[in-house]
C-alpha atoms as a PDB file:
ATOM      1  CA  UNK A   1     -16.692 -24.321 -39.759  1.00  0.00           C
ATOM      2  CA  UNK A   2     -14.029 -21.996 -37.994  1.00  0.00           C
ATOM      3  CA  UNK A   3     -15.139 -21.040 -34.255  1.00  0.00           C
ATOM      4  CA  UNK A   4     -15.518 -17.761 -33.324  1.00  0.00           C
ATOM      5  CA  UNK A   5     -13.370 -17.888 -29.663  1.00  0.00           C
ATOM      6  CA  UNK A   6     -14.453 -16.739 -26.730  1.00  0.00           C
ATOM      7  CA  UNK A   7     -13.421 -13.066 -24.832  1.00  0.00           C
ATOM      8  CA  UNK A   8     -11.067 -15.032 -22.665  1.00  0.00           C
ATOM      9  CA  UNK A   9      -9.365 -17.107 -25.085  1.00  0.00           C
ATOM     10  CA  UNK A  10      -9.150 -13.245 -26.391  1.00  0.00           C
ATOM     11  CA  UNK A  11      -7.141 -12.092 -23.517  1.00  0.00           C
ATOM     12  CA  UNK A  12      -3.482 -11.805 -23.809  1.00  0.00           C
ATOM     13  CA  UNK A  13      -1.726 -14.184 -22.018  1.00  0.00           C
ATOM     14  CA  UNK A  14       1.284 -12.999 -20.155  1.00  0.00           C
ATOM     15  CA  UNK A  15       4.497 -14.134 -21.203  1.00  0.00           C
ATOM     16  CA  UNK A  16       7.434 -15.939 -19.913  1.00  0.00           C
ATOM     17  CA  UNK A  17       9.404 -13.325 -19.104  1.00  0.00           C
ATOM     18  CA  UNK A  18       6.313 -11.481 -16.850  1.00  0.00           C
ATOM     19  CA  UNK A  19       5.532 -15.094 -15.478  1.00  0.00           C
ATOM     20  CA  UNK A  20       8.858 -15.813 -14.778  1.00  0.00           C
ATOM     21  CA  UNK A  21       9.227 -12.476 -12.999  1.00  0.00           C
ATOM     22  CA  UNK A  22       5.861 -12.874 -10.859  1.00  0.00           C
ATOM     23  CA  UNK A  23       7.036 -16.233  -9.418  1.00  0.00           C
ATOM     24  CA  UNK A  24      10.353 -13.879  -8.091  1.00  0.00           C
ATOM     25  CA  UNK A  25       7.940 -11.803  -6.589  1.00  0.00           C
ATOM     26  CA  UNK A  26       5.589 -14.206  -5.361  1.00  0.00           C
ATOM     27  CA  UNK A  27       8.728 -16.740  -3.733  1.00  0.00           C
ATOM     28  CA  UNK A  28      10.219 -13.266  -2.349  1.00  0.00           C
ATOM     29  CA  UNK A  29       6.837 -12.440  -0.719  1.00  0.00           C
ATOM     30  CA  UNK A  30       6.554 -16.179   1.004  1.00  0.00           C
ATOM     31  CA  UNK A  31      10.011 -15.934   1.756  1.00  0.00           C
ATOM     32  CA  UNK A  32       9.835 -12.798   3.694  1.00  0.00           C
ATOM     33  CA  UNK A  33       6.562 -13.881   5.764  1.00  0.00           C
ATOM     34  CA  UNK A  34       8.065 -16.929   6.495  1.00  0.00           C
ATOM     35  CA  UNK A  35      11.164 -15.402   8.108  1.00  0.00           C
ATOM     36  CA  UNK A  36       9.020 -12.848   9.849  1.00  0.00           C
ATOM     37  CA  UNK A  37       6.775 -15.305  11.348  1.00  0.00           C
ATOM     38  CA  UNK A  38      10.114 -17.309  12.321  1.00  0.00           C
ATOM     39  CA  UNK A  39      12.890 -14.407  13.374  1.00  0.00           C
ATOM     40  CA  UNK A  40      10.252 -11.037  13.601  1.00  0.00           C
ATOM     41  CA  UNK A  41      10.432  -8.457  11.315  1.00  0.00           C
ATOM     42  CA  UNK A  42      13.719  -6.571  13.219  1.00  0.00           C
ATOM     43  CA  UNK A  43      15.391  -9.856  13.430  1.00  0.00           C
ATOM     44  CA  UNK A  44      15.142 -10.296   9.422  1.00  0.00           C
ATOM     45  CA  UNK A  45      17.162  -8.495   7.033  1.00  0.00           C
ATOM     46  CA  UNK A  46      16.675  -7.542   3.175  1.00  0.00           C
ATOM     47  CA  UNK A  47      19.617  -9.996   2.668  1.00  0.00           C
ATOM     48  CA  UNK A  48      18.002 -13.126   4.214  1.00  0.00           C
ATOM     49  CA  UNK A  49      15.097 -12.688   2.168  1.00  0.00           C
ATOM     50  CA  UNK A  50      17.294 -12.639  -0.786  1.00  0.00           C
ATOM     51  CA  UNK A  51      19.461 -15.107  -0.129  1.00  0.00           C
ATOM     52  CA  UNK A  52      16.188 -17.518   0.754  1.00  0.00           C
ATOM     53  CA  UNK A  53      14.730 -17.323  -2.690  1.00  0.00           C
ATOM     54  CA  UNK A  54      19.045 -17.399  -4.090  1.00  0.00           C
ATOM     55  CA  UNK A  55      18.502 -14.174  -5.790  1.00  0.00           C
ATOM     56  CA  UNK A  56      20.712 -10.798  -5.114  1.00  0.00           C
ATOM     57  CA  UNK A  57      19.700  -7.971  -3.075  1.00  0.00           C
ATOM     58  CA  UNK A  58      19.895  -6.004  -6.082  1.00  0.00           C
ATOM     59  CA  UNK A  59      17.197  -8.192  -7.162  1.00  0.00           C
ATOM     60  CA  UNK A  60      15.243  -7.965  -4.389  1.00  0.00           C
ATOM     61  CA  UNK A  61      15.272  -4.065  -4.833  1.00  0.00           C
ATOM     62  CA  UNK A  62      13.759  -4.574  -8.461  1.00  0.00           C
ATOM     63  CA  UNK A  63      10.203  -5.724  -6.938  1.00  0.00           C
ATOM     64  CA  UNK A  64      10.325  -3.845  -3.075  1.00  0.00           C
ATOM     65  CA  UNK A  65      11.258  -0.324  -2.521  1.00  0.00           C
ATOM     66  CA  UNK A  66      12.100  -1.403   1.113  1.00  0.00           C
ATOM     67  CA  UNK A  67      11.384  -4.175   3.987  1.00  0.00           C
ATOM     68  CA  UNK A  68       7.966  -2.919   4.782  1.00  0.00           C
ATOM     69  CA  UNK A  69       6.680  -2.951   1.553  1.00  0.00           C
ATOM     70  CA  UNK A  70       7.006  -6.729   1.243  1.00  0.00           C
ATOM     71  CA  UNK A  71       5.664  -7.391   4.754  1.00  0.00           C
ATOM     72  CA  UNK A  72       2.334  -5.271   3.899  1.00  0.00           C
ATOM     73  CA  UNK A  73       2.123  -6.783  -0.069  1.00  0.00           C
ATOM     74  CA  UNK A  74      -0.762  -9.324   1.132  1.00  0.00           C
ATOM     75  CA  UNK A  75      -2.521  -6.810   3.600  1.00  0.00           C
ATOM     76  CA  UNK A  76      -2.553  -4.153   0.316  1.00  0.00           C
ATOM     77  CA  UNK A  77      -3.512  -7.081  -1.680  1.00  0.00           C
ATOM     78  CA  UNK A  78      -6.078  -7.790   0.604  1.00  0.00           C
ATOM     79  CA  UNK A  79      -7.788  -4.204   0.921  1.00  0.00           C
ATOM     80  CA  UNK A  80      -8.008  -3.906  -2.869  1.00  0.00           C
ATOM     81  CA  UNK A  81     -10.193  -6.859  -2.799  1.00  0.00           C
ATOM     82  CA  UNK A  82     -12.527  -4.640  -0.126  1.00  0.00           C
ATOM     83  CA  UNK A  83     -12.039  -1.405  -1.980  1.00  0.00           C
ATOM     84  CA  UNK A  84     -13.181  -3.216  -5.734  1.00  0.00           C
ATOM     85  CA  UNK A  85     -16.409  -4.711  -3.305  1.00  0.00           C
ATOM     86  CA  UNK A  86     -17.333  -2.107  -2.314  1.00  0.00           C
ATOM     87  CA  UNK A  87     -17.801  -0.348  -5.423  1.00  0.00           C
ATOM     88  CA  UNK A  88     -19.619  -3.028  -6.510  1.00  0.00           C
ATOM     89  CA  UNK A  89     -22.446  -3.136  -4.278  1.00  0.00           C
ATOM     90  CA  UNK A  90     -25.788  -2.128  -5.073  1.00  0.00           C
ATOM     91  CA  UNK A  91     -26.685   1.294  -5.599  1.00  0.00           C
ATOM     92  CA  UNK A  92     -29.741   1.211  -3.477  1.00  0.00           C
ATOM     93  CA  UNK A  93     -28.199  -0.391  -0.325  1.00  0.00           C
ATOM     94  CA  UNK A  94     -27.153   2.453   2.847  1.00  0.00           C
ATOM     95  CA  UNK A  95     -23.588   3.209   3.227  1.00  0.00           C
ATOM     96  CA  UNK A  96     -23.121   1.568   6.089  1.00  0.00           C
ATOM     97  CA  UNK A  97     -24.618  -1.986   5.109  1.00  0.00           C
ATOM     98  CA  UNK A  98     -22.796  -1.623   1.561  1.00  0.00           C
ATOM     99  CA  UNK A  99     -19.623  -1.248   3.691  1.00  0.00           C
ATOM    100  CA  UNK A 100     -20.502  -4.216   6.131  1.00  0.00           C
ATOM    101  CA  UNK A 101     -21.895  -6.462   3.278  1.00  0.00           C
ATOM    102  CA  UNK A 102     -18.231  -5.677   1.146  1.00  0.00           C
ATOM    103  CA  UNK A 103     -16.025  -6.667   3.792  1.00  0.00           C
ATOM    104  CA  UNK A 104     -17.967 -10.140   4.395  1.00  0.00           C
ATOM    105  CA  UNK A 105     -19.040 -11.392   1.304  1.00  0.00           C
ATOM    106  CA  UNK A 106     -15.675 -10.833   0.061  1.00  0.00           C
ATOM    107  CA  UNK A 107     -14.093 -12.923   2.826  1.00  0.00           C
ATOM    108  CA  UNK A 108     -13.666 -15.922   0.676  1.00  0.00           C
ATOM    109  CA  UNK A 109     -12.251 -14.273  -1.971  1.00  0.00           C
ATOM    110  CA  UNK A 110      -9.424 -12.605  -0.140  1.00  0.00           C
ATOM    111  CA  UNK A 111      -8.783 -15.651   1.523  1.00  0.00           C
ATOM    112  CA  UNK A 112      -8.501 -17.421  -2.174  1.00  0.00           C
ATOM    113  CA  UNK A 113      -6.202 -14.638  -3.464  1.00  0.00           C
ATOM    114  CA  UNK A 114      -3.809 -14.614  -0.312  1.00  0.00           C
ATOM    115  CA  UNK A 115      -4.146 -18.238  -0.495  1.00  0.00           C
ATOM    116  CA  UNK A 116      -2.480 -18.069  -4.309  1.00  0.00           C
ATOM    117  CA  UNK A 117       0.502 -16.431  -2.487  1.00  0.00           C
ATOM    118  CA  UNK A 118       1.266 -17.584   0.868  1.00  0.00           C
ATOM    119  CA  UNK A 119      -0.390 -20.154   2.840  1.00  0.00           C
ATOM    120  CA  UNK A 120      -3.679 -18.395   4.835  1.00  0.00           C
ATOM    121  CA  UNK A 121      -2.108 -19.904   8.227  1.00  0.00           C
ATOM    122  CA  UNK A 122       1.056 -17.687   7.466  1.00  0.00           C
ATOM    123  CA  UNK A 123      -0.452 -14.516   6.386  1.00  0.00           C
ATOM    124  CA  UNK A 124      -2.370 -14.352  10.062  1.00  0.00           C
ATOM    125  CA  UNK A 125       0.860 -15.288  11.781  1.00  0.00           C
ATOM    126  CA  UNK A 126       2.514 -12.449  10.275  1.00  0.00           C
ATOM    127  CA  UNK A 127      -0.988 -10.345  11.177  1.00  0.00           C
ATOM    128  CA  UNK A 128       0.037 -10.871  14.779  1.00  0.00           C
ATOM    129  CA  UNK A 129       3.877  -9.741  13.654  1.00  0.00           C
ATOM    130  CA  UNK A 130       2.347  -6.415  12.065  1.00  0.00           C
ATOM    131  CA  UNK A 131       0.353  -5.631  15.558  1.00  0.00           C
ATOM    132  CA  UNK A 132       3.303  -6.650  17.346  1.00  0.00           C
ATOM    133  CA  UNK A 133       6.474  -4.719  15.978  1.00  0.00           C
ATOM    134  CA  UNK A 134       5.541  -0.493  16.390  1.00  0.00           C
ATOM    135  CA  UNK A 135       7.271   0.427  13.315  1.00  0.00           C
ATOM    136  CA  UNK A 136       5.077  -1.903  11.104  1.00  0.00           C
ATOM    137  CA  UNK A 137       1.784  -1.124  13.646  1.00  0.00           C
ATOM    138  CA  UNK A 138       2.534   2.443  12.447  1.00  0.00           C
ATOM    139  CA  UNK A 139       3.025   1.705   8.883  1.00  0.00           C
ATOM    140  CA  UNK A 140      -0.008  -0.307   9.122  1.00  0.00           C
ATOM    141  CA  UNK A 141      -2.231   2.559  10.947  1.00  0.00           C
ATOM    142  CA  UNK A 142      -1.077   5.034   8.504  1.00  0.00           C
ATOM    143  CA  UNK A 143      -2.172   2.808   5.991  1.00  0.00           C
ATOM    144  CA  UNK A 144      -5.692   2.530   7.330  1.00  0.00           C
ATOM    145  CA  UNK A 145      -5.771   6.397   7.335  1.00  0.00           C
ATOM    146  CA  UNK A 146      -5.597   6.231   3.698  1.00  0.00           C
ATOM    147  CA  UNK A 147      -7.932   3.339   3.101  1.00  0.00           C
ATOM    148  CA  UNK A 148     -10.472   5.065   4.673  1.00  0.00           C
ATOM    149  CA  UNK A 149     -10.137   8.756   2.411  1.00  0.00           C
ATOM    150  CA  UNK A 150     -10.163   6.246  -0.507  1.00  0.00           C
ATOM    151  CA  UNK A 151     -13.121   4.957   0.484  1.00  0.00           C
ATOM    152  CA  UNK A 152     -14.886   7.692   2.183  1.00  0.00           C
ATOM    153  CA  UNK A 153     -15.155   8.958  -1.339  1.00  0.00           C
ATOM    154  CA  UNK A 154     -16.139   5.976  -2.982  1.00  0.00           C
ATOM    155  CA  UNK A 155     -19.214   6.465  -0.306  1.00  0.00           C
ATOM    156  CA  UNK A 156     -19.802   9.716  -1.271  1.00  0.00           C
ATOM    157  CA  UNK A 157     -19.566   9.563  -4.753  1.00  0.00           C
ATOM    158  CA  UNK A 158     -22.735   6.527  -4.813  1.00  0.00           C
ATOM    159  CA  UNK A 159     -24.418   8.990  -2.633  1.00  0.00           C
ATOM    160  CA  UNK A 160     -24.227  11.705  -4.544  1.00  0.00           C
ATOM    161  CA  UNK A 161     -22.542  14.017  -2.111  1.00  0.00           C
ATOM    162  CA  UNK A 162     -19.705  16.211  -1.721  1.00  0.00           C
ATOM    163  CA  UNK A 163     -16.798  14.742   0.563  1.00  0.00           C
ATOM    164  CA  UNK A 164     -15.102  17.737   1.301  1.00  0.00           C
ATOM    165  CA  UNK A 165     -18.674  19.631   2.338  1.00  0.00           C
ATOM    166  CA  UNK A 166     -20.614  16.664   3.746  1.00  0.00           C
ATOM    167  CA  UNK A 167     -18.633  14.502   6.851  1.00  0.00           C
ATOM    168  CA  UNK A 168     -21.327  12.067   6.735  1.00  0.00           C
ATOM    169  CA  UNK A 169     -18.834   9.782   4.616  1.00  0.00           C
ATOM    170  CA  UNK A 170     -15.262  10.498   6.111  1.00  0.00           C
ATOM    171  CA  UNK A 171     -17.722   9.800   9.859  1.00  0.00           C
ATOM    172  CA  UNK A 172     -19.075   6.458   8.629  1.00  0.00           C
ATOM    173  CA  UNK A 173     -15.809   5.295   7.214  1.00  0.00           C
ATOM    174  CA  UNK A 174     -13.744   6.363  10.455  1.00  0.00           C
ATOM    175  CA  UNK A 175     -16.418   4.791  12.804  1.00  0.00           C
ATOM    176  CA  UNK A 176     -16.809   1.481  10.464  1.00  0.00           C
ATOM    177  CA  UNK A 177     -12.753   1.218  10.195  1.00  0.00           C
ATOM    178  CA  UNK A 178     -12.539   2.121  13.954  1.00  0.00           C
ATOM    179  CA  UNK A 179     -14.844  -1.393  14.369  1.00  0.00           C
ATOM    180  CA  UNK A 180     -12.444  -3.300  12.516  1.00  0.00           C
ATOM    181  CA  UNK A 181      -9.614  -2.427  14.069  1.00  0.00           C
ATOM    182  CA  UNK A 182     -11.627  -3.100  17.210  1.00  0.00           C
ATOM    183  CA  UNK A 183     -11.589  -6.506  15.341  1.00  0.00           C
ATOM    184  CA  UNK A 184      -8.115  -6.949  14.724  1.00  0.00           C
ATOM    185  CA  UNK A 185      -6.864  -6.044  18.310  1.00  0.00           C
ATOM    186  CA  UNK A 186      -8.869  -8.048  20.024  1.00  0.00           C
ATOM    187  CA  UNK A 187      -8.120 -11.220  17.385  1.00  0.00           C
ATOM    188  CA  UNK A 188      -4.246 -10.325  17.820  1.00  0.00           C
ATOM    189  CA  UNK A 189      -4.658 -10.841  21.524  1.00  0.00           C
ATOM    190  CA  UNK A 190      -6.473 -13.820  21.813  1.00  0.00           C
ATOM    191  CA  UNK A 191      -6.132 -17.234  22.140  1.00  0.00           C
ATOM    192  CA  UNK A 192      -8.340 -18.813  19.107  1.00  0.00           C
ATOM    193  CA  UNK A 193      -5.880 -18.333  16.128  1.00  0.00           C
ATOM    194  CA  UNK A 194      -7.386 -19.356  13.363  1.00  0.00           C
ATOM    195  CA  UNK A 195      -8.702 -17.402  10.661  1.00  0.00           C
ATOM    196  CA  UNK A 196     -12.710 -18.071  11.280  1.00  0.00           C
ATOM    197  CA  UNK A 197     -12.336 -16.543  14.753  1.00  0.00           C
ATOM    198  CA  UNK A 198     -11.073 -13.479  13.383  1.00  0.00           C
ATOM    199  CA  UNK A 199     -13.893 -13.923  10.643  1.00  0.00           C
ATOM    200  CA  UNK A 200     -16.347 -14.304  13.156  1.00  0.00           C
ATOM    201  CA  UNK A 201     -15.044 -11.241  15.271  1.00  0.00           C
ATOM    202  CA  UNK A 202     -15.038  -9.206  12.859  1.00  0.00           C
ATOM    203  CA  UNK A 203     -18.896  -9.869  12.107  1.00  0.00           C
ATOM    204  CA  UNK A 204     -19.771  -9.358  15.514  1.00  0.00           C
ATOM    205  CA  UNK A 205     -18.007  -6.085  15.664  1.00  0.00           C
ATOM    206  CA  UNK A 206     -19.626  -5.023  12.677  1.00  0.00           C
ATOM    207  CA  UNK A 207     -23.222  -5.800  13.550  1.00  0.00           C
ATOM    208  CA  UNK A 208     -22.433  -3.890  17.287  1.00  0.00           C
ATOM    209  CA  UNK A 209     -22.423  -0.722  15.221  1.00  0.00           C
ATOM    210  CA  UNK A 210     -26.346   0.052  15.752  1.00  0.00           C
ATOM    211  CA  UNK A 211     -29.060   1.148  13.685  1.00  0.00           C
ATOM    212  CA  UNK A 212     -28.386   4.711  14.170  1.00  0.00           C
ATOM    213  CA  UNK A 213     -25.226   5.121  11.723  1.00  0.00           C
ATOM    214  CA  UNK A 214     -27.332   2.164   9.634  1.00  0.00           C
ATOM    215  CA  UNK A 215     -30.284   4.706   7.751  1.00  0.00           C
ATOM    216  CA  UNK A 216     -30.589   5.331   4.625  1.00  0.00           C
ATOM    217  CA  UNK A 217     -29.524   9.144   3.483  1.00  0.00           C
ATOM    218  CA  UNK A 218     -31.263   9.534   0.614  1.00  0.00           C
ATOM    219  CA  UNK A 219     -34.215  12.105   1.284  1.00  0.00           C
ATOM    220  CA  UNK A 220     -35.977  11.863  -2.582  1.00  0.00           C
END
């Protein structure tokens, strides 16, 4: 009897050549964290990254357009994870608890993506690097500006409103990502460095935010 296979043994598996070229990436991207947890991000240079994964900085160029895009690759990776959640959330939930519920439940599986990169341990140490070194802080701010238009109208879309005449989302999503970085600073500046005090910061933060940004807008 010949079995019918399953929708994943149906997916296309990627090839050498596209695995071969991922592990580049991925030993570039733990190659870079590791010397900016070690020497700071000024005191690392595109050719030491290179030269610790014994590649060219020619080939380095092929996957990064530049320095900072390699130290933000797990922070972007990160935020996708966030951004897919919270489209994913239930329809009838209020903006705000869609948005808290997102970031939280999807804790473990950012931390099991990053974890498929870099160890977790290293991706927080080079957290504190990011806060630390203004260029990247900048990069990193400007960053957040973005995240939040993207999903200010992902909010207003499952509400059924218009972004650019209602503020309601662009407010919620600056005053929610205003509590996480509230979040971040204070984990960057404390003493517990492991990654469930920053987990558990970031809860408390986000449950400080009070019932009045918490109703529901629907009217009908």
């Amino acid at each position: 009897m010949k079995t019918v296979g399953t929708a994943v043994d149906a997916l296309p598996r990627p090839g050498l050549r596209e695995l071969r070229k991922q592990r580049t990436r991925d030993a570039l991207v733990r190659a870079a964290l590791e010397l900016f947890a070690a020497r700071g991000y000024e005191g690392t240079t595109v050719d030491d990254i290179a030269a610790a994964v014994d590649v060219s900085q020619r080939t380095f160029f092929r996957y990064f357009a530049s320095k900072e895009e390699v130290a933000f690759f797990v922070p972007r990776l990160a935020e996708s994870h966030v951004v897919d959640a919270v489209r994913e959330r239930p329809r009838d939930e209020a903006p705000l608890e869609a948005l808290r519920r997102a970031v939280l439940d999807s804790w473990d599986g950012i931390n099991e993506a990053v974890e498929q990169l870099v160890p977790l341990e290293l991706h927080m140490r080079v957290y504190r690097v990011i806060e630390s070194t203004p260029a990247l802080l900048a990069a990193h701010l400007r960053q957040a500006t973005e995240l939040e238009e993207e999903l200010a109208r992902i909010v207003a879309e499952r509400e059924g409103v218009d972004v650019d005449a209602d503020p309601r989302p662009r407010i919620l999503v600056a005053a929610f990502g205003g509590v996480v970085r509230v979040a971040e600073r204070r984990w960057s500046t404390g003493d517990d460095f492991s990654v469930a005090a920053m987990r558990e910061l970031m809860r408390s933060c986000l449950d400080h935010m009070g019932p009045a940004l918490a109703g529901n807008w629907r009217t009908g």
